[in-house]
PDB file of N, CA and C in Angstrom:
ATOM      1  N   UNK A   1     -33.965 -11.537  21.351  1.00  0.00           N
ATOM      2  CA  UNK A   1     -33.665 -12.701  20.547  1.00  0.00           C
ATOM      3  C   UNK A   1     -34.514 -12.635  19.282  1.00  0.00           C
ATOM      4  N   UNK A   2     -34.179 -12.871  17.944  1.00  0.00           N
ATOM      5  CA  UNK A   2     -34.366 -13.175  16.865  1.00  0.00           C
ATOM      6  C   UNK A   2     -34.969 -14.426  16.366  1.00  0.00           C
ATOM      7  N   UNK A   3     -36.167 -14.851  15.852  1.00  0.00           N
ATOM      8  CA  UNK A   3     -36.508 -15.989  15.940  1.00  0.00           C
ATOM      9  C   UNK A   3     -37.160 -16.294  14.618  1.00  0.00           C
ATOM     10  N   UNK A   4     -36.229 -16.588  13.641  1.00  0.00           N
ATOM     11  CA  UNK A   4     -36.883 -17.023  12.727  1.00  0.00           C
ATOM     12  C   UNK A   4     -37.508 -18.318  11.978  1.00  0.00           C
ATOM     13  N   UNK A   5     -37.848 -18.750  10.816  1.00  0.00           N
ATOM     14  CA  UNK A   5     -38.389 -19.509  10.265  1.00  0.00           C
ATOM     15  C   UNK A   5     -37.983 -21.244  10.805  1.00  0.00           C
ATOM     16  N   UNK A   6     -36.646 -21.351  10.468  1.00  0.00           N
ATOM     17  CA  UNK A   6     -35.640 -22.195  10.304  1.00  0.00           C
ATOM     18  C   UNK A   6     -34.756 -22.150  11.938  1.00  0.00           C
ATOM     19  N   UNK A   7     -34.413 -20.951  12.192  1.00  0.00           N
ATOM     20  CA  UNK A   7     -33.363 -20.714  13.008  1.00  0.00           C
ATOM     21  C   UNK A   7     -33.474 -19.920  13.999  1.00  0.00           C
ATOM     22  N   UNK A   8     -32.955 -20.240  14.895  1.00  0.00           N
ATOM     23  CA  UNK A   8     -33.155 -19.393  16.368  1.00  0.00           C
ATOM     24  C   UNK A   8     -31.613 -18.651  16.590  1.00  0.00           C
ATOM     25  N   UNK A   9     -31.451 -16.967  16.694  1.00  0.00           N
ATOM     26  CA  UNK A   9     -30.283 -16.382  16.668  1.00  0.00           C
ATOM     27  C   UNK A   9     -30.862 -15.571  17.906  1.00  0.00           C
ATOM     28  N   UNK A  10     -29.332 -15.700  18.150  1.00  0.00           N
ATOM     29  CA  UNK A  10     -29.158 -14.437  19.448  1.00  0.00           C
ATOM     30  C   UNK A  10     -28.210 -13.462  19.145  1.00  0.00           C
ATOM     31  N   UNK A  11     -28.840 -12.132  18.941  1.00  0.00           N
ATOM     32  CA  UNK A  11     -27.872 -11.027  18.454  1.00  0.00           C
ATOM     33  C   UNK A  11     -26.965 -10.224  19.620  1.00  0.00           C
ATOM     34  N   UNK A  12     -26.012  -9.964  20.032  1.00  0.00           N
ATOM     35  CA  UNK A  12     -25.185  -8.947  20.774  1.00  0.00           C
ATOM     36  C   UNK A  12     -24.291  -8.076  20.236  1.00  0.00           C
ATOM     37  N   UNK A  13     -25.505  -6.461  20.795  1.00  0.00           N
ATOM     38  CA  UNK A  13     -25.049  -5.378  19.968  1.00  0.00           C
ATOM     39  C   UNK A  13     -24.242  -4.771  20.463  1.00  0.00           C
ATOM     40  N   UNK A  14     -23.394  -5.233  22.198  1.00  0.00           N
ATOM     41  CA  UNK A  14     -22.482  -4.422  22.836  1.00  0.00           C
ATOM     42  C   UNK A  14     -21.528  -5.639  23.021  1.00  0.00           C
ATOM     43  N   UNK A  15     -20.255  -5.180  22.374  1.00  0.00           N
ATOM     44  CA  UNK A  15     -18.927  -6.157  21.880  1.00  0.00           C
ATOM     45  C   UNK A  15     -18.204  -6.165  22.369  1.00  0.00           C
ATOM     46  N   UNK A  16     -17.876  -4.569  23.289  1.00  0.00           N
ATOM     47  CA  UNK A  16     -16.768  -4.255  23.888  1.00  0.00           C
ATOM     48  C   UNK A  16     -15.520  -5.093  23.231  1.00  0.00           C
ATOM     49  N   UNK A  17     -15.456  -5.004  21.790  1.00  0.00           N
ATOM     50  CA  UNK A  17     -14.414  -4.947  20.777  1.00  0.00           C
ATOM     51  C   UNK A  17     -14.474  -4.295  19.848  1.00  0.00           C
ATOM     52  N   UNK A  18     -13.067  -3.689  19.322  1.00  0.00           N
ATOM     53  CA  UNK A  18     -12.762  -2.458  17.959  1.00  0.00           C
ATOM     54  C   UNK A  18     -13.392  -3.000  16.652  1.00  0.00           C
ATOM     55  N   UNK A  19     -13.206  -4.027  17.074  1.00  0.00           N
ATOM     56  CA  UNK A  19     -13.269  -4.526  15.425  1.00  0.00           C
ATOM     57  C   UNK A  19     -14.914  -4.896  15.050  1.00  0.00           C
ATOM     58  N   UNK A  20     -16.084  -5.551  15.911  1.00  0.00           N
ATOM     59  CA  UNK A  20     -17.046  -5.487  15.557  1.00  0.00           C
ATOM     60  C   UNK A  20     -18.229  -4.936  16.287  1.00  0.00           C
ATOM     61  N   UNK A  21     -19.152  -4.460  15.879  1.00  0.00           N
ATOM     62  CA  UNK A  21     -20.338  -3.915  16.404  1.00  0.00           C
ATOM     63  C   UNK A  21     -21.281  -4.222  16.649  1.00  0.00           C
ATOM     64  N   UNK A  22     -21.683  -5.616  16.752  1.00  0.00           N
ATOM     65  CA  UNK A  22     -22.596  -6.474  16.442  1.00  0.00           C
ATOM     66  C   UNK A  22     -22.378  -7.872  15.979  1.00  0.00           C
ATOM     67  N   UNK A  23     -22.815  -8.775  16.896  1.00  0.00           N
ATOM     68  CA  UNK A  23     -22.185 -10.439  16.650  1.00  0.00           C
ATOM     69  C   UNK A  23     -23.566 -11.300  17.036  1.00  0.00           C
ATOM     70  N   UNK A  24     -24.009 -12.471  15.381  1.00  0.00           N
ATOM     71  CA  UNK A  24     -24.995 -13.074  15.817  1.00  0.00           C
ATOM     72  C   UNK A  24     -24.508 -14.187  15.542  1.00  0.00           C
ATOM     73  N   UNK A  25     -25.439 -15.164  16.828  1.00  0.00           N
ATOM     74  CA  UNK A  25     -25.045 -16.370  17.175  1.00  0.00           C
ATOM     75  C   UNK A  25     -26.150 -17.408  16.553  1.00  0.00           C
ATOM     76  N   UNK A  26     -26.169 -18.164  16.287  1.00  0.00           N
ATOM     77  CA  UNK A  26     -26.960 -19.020  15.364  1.00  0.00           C
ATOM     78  C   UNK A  26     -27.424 -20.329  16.424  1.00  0.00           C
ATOM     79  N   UNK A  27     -27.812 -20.432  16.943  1.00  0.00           N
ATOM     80  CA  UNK A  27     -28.108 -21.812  18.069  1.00  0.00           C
ATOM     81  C   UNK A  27     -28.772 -23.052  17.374  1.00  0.00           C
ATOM     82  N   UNK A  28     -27.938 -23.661  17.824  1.00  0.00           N
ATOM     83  CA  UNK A  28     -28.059 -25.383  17.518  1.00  0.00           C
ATOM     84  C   UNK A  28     -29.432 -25.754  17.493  1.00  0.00           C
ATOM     85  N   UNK A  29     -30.213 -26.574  17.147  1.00  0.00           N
ATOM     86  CA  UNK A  29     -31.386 -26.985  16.673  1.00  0.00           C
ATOM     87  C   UNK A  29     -31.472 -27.797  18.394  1.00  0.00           C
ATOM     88  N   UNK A  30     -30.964 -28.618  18.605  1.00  0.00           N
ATOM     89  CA  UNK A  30     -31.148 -29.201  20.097  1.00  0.00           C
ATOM     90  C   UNK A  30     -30.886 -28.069  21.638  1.00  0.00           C
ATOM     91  N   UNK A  31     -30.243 -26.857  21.339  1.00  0.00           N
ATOM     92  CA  UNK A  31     -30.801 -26.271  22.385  1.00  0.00           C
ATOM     93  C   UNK A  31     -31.429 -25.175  22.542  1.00  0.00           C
ATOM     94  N   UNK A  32     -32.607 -25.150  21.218  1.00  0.00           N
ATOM     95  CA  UNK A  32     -33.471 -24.303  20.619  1.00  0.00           C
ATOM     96  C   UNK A  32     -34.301 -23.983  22.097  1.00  0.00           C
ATOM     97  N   UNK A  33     -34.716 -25.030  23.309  1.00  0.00           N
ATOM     98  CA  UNK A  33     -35.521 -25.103  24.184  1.00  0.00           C
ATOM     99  C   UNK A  33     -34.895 -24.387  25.455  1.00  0.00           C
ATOM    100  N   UNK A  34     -33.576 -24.363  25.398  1.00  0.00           N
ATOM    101  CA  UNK A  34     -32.876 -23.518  26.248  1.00  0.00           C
ATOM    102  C   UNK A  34     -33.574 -22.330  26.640  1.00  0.00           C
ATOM    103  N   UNK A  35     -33.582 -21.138  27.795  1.00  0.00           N
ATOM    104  CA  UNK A  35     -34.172 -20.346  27.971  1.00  0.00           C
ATOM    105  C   UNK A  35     -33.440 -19.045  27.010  1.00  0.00           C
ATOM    106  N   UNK A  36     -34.475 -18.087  26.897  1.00  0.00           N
ATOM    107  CA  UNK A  36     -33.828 -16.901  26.256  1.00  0.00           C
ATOM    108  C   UNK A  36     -32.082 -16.416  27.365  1.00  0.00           C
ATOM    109  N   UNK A  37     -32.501 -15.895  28.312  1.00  0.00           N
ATOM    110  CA  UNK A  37     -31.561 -15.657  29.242  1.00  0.00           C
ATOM    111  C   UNK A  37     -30.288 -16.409  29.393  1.00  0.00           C
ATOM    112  N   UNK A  38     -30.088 -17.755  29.405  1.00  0.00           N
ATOM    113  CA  UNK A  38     -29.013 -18.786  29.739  1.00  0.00           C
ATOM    114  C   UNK A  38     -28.291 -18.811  28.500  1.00  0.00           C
ATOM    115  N   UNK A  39     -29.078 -18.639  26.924  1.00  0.00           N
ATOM    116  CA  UNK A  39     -28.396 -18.376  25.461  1.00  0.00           C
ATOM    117  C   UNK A  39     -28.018 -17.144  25.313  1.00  0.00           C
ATOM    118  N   UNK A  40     -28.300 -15.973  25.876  1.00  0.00           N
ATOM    119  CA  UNK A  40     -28.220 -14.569  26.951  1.00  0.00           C
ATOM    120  C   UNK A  40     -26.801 -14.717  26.598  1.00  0.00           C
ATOM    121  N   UNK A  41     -26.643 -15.049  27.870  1.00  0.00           N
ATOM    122  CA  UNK A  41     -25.509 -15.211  29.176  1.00  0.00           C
ATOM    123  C   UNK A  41     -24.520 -15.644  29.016  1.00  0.00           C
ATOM    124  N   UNK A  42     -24.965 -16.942  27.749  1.00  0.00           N
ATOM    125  CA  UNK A  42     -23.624 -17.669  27.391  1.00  0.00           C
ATOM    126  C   UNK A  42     -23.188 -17.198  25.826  1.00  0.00           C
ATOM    127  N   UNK A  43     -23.911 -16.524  24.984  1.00  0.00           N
ATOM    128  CA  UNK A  43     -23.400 -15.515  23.946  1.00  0.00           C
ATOM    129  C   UNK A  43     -22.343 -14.494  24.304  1.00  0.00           C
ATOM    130  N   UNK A  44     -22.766 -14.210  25.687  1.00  0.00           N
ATOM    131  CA  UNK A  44     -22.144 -12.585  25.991  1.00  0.00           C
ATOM    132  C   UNK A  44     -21.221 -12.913  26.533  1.00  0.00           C
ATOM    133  N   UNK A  45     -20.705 -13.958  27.465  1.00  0.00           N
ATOM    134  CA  UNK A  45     -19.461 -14.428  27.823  1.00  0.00           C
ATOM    135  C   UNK A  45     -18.878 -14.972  26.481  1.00  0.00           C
ATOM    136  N   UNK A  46     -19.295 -15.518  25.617  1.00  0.00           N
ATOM    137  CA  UNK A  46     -18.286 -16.353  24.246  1.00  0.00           C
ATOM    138  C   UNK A  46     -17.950 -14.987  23.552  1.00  0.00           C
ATOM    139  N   UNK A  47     -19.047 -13.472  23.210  1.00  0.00           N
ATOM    140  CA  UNK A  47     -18.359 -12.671  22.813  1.00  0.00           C
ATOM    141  C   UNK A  47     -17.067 -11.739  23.546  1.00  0.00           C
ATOM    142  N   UNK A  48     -17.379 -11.836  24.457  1.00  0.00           N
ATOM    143  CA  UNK A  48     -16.408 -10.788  25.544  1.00  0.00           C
ATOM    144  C   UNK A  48     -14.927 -11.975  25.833  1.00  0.00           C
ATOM    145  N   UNK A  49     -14.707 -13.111  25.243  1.00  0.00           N
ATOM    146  CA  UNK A  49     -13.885 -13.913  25.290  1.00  0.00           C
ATOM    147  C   UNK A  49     -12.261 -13.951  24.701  1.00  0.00           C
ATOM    148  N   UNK A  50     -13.180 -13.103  23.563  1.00  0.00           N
ATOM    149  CA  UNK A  50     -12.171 -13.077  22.297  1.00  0.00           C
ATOM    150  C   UNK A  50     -11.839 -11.302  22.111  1.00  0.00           C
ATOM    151  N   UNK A  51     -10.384 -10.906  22.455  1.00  0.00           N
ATOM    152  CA  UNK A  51     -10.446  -9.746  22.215  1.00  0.00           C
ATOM    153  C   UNK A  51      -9.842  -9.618  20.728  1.00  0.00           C
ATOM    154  N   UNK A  52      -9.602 -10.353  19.973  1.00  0.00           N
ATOM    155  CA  UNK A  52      -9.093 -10.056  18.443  1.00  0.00           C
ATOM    156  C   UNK A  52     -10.020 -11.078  17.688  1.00  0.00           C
ATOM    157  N   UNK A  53      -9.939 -10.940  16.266  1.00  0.00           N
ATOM    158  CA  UNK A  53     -10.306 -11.726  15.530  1.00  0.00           C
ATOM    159  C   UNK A  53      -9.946 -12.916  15.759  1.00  0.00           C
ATOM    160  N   UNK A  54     -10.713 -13.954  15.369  1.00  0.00           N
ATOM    161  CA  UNK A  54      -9.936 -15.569  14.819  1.00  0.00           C
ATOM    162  C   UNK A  54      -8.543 -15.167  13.612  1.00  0.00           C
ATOM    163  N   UNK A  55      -7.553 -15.911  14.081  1.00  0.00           N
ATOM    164  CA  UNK A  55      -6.468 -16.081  13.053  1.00  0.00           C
ATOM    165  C   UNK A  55      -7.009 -16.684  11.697  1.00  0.00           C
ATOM    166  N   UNK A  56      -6.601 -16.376  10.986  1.00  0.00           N
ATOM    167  CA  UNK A  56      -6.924 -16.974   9.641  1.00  0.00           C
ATOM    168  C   UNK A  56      -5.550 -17.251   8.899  1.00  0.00           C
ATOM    169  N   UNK A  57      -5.535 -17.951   7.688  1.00  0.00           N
ATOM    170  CA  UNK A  57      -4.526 -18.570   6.901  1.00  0.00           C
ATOM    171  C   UNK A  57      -3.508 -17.053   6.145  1.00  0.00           C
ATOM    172  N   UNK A  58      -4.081 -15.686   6.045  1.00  0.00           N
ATOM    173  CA  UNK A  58      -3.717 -14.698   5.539  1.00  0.00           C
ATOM    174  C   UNK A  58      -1.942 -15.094   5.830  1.00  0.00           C
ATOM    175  N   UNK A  59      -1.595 -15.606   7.321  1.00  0.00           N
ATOM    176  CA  UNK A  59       0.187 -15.304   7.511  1.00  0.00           C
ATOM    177  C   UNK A  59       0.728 -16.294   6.179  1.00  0.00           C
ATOM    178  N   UNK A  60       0.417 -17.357   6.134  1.00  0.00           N
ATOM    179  CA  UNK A  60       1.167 -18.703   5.112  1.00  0.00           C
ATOM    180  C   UNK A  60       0.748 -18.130   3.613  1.00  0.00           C
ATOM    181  N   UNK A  61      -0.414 -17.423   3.618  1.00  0.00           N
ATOM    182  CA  UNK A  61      -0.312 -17.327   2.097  1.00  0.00           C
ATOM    183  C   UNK A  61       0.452 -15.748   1.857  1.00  0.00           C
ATOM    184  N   UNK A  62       0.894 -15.396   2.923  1.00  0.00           N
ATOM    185  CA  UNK A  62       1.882 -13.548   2.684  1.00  0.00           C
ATOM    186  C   UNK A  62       3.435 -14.293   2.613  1.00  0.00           C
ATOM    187  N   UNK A  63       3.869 -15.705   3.726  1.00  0.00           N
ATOM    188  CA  UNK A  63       4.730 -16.072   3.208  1.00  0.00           C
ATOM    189  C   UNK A  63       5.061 -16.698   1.615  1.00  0.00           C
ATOM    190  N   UNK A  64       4.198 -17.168   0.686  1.00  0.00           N
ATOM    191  CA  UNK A  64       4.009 -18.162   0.210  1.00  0.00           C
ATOM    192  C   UNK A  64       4.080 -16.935  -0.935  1.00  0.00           C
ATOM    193  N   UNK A  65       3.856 -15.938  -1.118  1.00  0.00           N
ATOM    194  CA  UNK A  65       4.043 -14.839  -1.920  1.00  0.00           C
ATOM    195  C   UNK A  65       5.237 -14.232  -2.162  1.00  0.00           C
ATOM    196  N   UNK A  66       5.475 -13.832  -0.554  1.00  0.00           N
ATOM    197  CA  UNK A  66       6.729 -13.213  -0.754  1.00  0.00           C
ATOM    198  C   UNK A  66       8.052 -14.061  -0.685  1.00  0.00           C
ATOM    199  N   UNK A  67       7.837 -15.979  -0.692  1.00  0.00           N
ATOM    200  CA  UNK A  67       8.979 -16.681  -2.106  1.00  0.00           C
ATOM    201  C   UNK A  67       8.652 -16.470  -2.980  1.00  0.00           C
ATOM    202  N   UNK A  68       7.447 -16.440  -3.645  1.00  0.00           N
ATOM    203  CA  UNK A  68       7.353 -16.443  -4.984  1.00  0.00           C
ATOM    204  C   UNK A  68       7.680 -14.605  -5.534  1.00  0.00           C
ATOM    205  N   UNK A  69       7.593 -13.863  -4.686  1.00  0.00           N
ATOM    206  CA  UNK A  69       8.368 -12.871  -5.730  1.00  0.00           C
ATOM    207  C   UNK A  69       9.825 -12.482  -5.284  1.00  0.00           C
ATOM    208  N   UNK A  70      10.160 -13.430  -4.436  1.00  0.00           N
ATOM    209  CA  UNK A  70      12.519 -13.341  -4.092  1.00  0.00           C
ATOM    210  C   UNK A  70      12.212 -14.204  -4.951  1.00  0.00           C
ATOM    211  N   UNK A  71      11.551 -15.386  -5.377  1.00  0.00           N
ATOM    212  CA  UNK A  71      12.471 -15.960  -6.652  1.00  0.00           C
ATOM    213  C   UNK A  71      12.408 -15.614  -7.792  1.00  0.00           C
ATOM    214  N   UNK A  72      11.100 -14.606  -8.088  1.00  0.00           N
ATOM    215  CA  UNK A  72      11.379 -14.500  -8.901  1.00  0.00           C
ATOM    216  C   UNK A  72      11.771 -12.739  -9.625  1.00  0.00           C
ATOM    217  N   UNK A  73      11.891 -12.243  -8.501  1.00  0.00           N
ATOM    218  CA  UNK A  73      13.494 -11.076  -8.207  1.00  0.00           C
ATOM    219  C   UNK A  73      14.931 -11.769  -8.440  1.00  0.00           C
ATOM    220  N   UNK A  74      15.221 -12.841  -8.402  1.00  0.00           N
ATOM    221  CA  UNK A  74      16.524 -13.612  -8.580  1.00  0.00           C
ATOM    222  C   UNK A  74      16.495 -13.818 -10.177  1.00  0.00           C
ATOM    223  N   UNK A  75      15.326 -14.385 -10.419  1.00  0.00           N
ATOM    224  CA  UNK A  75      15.402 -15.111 -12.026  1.00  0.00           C
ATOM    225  C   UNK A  75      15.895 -13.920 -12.785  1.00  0.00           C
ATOM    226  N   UNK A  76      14.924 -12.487 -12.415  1.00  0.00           N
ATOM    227  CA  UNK A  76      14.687 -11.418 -13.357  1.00  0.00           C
ATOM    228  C   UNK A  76      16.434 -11.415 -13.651  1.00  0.00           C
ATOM    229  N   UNK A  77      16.857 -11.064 -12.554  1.00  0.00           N
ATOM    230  CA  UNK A  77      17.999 -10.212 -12.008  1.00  0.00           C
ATOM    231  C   UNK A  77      19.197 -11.349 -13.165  1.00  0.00           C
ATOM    232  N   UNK A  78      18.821 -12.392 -12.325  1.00  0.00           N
ATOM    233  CA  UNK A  78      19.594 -13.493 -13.755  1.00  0.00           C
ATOM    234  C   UNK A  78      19.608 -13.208 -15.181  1.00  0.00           C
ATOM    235  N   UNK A  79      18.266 -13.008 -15.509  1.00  0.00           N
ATOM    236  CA  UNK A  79      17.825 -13.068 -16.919  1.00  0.00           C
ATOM    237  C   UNK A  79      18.595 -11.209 -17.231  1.00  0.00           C
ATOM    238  N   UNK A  80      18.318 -10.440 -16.918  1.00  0.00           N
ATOM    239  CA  UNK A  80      19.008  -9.517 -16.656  1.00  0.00           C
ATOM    240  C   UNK A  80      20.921  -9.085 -17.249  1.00  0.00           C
ATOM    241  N   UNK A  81      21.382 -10.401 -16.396  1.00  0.00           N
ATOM    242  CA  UNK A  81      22.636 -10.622 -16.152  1.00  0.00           C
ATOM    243  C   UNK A  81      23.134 -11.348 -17.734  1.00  0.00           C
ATOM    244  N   UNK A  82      22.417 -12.256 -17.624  1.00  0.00           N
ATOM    245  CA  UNK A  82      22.785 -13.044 -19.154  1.00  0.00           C
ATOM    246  C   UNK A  82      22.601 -12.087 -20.366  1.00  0.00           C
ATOM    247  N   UNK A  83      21.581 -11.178 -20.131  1.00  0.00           N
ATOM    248  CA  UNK A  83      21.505 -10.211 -21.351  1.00  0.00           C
ATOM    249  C   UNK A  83      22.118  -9.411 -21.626  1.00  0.00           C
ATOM    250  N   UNK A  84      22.686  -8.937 -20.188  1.00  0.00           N
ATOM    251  CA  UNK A  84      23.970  -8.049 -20.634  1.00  0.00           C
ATOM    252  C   UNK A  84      25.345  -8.136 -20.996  1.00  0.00           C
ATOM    253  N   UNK A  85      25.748  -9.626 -20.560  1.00  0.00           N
ATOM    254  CA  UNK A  85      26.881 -10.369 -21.347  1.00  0.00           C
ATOM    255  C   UNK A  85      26.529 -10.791 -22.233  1.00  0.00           C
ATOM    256  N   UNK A  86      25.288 -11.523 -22.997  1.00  0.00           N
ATOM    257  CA  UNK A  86      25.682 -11.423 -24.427  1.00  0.00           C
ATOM    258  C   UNK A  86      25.749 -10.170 -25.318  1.00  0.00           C
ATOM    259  N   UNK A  87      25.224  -8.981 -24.715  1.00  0.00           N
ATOM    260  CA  UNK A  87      25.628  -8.069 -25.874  1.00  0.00           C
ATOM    261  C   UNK A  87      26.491  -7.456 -25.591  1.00  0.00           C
TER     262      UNK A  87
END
């Protein structure tokens, strides 16, 4: 355990996940008194919990893109269209 100034962290360097190698936990100011072992125990079960990342907003803003470039693949394609009937 890591024990600094301000903050009491518990580091876990075995993830048994692809994606990270190392996960630190930051413990609450009220169960600073907790034993090393029991903040242990309950880090290593919360990491071994999660076999992927947290979801993040990345899906709504890939939709939110790809309207904004079909519409504006339509406009071009319009603007396009009008230019070649007027000349």
């Amino acid at each position: 355990m890591i024990k600094g100034v301000n903050r009491q962290v518990v580091e876990i360097t075995q993830t048994d996940c692809e994606y990270f190698e190392r996960i630190l936990f930051f413990v609450k100011p009220e169960f600073a008194s907790v034993s090393e072992g029991k903040l242990r125990e309950r880090a290593g079960m919360m990491s071994s919990s999660n076999d992927r990342p947290p979801a993040t907003r990345i899906r709504k803003n890939k939709l939110i893109q790809a309207a904004c470039l079909g519409a504006s693949a339509i406009i071009g394609a319009g603007a396009y269209a009008l230019a070649a009937f007027l000349i």
